[in-house]
N, C-alpha and C. Protein backbone atom coordinates (compact mmCIF):
# COMPACT_ATOMS: atom_id res chain seq x y z
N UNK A 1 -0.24 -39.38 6.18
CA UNK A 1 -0.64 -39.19 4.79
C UNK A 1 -1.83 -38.23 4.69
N UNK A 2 -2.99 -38.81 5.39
CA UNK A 2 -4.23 -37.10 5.59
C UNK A 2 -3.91 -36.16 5.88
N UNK A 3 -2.84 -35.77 6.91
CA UNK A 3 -2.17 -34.49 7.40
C UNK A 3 -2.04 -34.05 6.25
N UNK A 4 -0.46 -34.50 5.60
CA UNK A 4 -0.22 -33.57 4.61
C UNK A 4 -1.31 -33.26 3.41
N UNK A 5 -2.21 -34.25 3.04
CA UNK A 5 -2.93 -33.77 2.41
C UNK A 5 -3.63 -32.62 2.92
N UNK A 6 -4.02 -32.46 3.95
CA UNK A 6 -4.72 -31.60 4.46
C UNK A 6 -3.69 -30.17 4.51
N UNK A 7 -2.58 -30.09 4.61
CA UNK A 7 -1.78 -29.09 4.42
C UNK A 7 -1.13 -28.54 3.05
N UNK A 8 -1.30 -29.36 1.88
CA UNK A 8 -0.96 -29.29 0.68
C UNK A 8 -1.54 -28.49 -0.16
N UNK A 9 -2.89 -27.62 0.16
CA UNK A 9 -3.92 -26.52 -0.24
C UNK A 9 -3.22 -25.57 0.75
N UNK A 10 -2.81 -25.63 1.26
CA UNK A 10 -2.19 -24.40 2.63
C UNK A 10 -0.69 -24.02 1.46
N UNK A 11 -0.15 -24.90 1.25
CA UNK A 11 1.12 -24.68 1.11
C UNK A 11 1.26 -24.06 -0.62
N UNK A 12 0.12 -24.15 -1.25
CA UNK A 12 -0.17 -24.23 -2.55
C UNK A 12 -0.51 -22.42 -2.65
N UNK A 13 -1.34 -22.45 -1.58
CA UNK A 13 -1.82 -21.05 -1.67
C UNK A 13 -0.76 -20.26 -0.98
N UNK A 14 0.18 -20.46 0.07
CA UNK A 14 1.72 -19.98 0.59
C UNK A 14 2.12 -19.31 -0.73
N UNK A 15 2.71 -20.27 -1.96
CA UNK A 15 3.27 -20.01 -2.93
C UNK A 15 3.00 -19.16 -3.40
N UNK A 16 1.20 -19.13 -4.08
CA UNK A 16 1.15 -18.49 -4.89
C UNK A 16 1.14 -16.95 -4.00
N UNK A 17 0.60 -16.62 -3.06
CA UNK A 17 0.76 -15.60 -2.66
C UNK A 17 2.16 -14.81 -2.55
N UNK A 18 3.23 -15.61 -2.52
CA UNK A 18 4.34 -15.38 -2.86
C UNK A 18 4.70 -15.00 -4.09
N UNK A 19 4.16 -15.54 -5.13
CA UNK A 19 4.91 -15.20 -6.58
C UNK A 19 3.84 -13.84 -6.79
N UNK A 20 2.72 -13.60 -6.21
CA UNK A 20 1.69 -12.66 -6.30
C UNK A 20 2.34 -11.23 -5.99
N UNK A 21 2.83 -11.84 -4.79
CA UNK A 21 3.48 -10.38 -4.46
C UNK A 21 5.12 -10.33 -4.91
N UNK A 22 5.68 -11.22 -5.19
CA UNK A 22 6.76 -11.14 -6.33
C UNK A 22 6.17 -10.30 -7.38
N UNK A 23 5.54 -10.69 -8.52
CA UNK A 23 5.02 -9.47 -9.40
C UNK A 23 4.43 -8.40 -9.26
N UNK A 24 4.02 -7.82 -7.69
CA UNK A 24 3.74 -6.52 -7.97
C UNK A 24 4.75 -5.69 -7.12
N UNK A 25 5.78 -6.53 -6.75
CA UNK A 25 7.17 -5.92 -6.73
C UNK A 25 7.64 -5.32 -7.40
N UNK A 26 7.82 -6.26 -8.65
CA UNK A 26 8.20 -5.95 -10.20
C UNK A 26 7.97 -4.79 -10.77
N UNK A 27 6.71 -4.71 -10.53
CA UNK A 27 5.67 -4.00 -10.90
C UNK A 27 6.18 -2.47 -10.37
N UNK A 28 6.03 -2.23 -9.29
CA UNK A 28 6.84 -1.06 -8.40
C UNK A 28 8.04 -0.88 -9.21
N UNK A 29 8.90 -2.18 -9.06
CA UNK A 29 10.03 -1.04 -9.38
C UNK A 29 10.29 -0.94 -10.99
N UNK A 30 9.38 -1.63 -11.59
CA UNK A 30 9.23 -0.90 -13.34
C UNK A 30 9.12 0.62 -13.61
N UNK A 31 8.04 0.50 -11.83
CA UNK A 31 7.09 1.87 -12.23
C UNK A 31 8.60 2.92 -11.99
N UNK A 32 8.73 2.80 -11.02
CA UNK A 32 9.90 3.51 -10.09
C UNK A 32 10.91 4.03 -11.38
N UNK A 33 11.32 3.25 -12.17
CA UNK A 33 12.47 3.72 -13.11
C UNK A 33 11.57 4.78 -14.00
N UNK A 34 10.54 4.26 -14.44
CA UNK A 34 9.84 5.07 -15.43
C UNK A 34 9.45 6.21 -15.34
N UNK A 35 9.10 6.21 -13.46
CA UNK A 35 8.64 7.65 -13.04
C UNK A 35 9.95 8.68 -13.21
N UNK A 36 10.90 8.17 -12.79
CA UNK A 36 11.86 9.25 -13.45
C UNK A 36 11.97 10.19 -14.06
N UNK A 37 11.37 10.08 -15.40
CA UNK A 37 10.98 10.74 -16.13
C UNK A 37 10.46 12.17 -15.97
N UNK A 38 9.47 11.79 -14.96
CA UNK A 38 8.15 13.16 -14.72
C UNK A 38 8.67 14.40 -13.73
N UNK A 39 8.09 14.86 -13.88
CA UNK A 39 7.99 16.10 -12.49
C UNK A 39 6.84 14.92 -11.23
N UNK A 40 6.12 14.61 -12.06
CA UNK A 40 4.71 13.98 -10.69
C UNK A 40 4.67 12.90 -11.33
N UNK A 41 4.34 11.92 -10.59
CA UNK A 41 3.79 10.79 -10.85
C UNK A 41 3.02 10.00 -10.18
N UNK A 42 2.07 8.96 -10.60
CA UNK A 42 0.92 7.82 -9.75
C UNK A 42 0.92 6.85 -10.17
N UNK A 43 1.40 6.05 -9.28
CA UNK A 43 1.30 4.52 -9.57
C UNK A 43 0.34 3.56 -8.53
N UNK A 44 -0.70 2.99 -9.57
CA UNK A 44 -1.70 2.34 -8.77
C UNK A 44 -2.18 0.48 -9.35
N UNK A 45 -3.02 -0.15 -8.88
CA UNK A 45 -2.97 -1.26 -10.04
C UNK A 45 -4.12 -0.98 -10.76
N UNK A 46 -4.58 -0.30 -11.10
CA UNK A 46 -4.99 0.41 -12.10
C UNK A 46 -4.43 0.84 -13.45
N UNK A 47 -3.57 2.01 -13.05
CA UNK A 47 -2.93 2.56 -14.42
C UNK A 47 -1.69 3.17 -13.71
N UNK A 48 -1.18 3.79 -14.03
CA UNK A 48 0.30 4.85 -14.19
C UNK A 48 0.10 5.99 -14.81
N UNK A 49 0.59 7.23 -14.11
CA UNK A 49 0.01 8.26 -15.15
C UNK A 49 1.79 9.64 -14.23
N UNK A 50 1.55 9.97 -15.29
CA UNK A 50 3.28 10.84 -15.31
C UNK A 50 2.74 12.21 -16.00
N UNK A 51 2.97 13.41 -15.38
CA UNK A 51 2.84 14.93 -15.66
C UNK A 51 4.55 15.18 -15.57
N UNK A 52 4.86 15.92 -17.00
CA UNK A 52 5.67 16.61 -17.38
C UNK A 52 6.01 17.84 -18.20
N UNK A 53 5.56 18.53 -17.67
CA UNK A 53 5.21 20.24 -18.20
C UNK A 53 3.73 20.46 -19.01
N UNK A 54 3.15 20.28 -19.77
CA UNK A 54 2.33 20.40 -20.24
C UNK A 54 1.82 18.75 -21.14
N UNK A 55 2.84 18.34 -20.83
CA UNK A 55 2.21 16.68 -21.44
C UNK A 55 1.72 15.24 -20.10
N UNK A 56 0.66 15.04 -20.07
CA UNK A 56 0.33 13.80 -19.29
C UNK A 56 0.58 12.31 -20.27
N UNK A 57 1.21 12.00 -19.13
CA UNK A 57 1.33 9.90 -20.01
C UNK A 57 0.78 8.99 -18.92
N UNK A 58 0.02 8.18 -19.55
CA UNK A 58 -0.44 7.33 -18.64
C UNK A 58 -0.61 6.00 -19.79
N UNK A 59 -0.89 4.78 -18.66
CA UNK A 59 -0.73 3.04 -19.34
C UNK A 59 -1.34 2.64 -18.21
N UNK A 60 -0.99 1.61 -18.36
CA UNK A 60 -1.32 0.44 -17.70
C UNK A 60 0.04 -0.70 -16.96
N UNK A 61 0.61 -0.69 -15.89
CA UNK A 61 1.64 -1.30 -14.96
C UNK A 61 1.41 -2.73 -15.27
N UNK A 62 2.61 -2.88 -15.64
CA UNK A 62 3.31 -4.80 -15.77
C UNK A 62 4.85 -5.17 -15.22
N UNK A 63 4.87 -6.23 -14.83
CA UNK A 63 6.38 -6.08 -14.27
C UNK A 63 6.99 -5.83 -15.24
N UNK A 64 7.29 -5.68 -16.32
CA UNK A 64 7.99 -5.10 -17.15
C UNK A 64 8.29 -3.73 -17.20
N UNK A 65 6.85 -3.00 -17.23
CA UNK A 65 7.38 -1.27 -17.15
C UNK A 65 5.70 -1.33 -17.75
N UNK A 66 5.49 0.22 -17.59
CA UNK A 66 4.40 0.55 -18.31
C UNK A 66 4.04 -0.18 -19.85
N UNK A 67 2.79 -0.66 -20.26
CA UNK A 67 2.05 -0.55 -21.17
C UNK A 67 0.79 -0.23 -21.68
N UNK A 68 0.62 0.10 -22.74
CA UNK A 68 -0.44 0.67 -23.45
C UNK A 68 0.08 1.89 -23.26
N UNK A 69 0.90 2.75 -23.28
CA UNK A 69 0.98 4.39 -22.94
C UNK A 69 0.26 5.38 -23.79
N UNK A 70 -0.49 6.07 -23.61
CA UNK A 70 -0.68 7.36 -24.21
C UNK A 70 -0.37 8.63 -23.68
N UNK A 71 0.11 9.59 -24.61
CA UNK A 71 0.28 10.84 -23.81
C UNK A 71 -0.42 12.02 -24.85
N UNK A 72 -1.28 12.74 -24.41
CA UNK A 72 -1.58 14.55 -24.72
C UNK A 72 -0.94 15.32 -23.52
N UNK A 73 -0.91 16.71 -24.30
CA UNK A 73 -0.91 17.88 -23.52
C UNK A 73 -2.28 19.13 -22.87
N UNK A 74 -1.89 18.86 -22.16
CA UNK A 74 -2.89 19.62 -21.15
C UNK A 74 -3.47 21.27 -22.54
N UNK A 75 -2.69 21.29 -23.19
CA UNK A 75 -2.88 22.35 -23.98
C UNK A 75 -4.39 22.09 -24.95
N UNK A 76 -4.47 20.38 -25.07
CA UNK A 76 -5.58 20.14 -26.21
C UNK A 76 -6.95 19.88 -25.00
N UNK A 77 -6.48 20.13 -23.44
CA UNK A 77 -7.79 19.72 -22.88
C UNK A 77 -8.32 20.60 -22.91
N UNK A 78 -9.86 20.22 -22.93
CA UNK A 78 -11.40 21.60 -22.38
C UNK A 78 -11.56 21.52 -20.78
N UNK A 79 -11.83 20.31 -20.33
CA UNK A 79 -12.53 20.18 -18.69
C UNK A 79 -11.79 19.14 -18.31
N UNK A 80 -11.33 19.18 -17.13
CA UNK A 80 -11.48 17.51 -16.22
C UNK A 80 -12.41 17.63 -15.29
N UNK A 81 -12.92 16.21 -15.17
CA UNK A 81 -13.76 15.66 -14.73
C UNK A 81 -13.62 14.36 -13.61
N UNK A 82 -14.03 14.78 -12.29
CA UNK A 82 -13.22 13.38 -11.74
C UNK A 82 -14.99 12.66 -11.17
N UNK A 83 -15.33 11.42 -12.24
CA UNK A 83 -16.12 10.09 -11.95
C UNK A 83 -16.03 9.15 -11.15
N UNK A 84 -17.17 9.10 -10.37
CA UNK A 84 -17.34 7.75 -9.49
C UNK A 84 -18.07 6.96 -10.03
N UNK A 85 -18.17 5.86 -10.43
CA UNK A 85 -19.42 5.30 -10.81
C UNK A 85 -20.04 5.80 -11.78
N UNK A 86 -19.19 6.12 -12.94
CA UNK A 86 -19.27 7.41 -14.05
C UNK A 86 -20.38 8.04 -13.83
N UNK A 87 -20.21 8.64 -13.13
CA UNK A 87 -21.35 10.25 -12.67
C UNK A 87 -20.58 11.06 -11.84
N UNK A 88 -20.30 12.34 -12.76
CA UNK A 88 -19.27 13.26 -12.09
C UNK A 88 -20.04 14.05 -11.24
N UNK A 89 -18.72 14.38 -10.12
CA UNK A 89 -18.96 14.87 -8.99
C UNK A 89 -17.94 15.82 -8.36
N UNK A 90 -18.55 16.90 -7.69
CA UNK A 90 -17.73 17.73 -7.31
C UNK A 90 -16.56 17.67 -6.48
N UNK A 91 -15.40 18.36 -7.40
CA UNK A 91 -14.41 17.59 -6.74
C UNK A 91 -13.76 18.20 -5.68
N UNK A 92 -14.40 19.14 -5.02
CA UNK A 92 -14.38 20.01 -3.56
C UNK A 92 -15.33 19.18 -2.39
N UNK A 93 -16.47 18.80 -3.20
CA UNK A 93 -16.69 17.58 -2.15
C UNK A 93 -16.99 16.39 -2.42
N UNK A 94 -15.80 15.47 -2.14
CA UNK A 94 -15.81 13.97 -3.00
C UNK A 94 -16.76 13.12 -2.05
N UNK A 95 -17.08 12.41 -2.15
CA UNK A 95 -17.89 10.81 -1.55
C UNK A 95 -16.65 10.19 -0.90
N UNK A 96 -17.52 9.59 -0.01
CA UNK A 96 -16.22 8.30 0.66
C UNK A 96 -16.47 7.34 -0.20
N UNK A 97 -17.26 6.67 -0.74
CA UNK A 97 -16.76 4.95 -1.56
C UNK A 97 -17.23 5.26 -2.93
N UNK A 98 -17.03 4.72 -3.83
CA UNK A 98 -17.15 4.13 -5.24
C UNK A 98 -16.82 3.32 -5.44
N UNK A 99 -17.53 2.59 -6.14
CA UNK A 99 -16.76 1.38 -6.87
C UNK A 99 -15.44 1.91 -8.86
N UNK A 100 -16.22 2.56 -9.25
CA UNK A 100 -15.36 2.79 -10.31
C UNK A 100 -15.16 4.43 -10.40
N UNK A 101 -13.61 4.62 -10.24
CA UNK A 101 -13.03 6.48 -9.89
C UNK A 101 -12.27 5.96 -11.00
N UNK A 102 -12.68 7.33 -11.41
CA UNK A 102 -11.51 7.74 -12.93
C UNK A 102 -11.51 9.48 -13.16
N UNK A 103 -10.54 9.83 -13.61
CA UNK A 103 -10.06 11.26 -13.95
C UNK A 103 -10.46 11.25 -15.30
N UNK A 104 -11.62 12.20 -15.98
CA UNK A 104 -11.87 12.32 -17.55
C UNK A 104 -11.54 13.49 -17.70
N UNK A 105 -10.66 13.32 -18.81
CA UNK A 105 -10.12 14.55 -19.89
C UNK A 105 -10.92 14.73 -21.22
N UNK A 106 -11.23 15.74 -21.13
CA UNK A 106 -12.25 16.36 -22.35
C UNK A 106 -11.75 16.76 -23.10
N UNK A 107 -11.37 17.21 -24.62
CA UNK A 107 -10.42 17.19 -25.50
C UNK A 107 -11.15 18.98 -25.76
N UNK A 108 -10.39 19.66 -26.65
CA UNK A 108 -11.03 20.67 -27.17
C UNK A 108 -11.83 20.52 -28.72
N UNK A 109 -11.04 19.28 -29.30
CA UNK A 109 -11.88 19.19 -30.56
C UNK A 109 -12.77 17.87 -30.08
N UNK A 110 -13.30 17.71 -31.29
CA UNK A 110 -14.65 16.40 -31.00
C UNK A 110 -14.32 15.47 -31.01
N UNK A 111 -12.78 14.99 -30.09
CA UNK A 111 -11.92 13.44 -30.25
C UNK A 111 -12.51 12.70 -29.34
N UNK A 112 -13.43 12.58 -28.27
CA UNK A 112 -13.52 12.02 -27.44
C UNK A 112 -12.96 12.97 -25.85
N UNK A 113 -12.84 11.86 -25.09
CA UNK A 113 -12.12 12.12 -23.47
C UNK A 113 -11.00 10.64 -23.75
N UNK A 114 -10.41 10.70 -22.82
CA UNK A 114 -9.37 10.07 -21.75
C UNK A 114 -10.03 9.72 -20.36
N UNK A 115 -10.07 8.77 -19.98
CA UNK A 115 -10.90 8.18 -18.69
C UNK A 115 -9.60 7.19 -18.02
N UNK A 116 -8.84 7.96 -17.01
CA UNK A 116 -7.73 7.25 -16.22
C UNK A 116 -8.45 7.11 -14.96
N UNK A 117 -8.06 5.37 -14.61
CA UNK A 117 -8.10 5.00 -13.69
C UNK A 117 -7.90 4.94 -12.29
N UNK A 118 -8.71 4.98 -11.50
CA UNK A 118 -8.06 5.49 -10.18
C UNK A 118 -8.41 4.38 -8.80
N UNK A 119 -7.54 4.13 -7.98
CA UNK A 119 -8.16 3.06 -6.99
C UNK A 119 -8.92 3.90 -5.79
N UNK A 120 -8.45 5.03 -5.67
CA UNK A 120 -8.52 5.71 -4.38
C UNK A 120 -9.25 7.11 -4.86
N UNK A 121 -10.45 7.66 -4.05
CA UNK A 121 -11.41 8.75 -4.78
C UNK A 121 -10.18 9.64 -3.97
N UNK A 122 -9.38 9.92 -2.47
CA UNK A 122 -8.58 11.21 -2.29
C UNK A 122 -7.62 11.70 -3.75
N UNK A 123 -7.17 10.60 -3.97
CA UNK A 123 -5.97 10.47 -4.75
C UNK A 123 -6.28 11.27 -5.87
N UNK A 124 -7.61 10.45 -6.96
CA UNK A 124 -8.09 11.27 -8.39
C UNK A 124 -8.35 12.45 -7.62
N UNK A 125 -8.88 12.73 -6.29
CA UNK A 125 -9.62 14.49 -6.52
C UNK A 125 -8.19 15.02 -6.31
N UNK A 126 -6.93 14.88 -5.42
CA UNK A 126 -6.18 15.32 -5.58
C UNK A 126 -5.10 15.87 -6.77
N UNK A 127 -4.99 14.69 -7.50
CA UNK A 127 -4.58 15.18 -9.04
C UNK A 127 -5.28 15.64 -9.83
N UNK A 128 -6.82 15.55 -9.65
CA UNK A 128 -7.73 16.16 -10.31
C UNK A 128 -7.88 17.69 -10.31
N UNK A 129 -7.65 18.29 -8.66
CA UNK A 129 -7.29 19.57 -8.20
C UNK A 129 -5.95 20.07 -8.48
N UNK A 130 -4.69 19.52 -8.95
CA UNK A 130 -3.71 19.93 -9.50
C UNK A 130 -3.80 19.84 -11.07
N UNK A 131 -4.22 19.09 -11.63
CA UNK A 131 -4.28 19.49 -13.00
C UNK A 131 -5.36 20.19 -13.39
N UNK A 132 -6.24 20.69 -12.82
CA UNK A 132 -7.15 22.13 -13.18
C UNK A 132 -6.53 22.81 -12.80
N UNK A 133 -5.68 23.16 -11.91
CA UNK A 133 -5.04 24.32 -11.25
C UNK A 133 -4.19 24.87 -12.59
N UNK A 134 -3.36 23.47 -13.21
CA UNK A 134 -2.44 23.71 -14.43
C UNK A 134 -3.06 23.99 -15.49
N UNK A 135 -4.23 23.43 -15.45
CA UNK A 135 -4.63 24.08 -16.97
C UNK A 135 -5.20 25.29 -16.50
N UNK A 136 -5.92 25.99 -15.17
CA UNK A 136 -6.38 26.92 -15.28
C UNK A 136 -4.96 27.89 -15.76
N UNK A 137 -3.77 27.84 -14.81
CA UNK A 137 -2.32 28.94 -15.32
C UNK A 137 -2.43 28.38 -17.00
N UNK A 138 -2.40 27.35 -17.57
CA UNK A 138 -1.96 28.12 -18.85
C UNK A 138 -3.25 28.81 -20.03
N UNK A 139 -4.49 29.10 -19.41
CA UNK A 139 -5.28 29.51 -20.33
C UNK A 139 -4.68 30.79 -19.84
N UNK A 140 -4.72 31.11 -18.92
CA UNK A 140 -4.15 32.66 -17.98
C UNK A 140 -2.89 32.97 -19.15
N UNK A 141 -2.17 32.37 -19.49
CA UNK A 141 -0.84 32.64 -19.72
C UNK A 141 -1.13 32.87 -21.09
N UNK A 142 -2.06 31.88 -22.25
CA UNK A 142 -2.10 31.98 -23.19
C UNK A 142 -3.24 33.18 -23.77
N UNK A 143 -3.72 34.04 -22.57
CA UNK A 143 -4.24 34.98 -22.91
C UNK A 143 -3.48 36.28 -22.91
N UNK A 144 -2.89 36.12 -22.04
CA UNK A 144 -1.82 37.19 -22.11
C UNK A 144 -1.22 37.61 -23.09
């Protein structure tokens, strides 16, 4: 009778770690159908974020599929900005740790930014360095 009591917190926490990683199964393959969609995509437990020609969408991952989505086009941004510990930093030479990484989008009118979530600082400077790259080609293009 003590045994199993003594194993019944073992077996409790078995479970739940089981149904834990049952939902971020889910979670994956919500993302997985949704990414479809994009040319690029990132899926983190953070957020979700999808580039498709000149429009970014990003939410927030549930086993269901993305929620909260918003999407602009790279056309209404001014700057990105990739934050550690909201204090931006150069994104040619990133830091090894932070506690809070996010990609900020600067709008061209006085709407605010966009502040997407990031778990991993390679990851934001990496998309961070491809979507300046994209907005740098289309100011190029729209000067032409």
């Amino acid at each position: 009778m003590e045994r199993g009591l003594l194993w019944l917190p073992l077996l409790v926490m078995f479970f739940w770690l089981a149904w834990q990683g049952s939902r971020e199964y889910q979670k994956v393959e919500a993302y997985r159908t949704w990414a479809e969609q994009f040319e690029r995509a990132k899926y983190d437990i953070y957020a979700v974020l999808g580039q498709k020609g000149n429009n970014i969408t990003w939410g927030k991952p549930t086993p269901k599929g993305p929620i909260k989505l918003e999407t602009f086009s790279l056309l209404d941004v001014k700057q990105i900005h990739l934050l550690i510990d909201d204090k931006e930093v150069d994104i040619d030479n990133i830091p090894e740790k932070g506690r809070s990484i996010e990609l900020e989008f600067l709008f061209s009118e006085s709407t605010g930014s966009v502040r997407v979530p990031f778990t991993e600082i390679p990851l934001a400077a990496e998309w961070g360095k491809f979507l300046q790259r994209v907005l740098q080609e289309l100011r190029s293009q729209s000067q032409e």
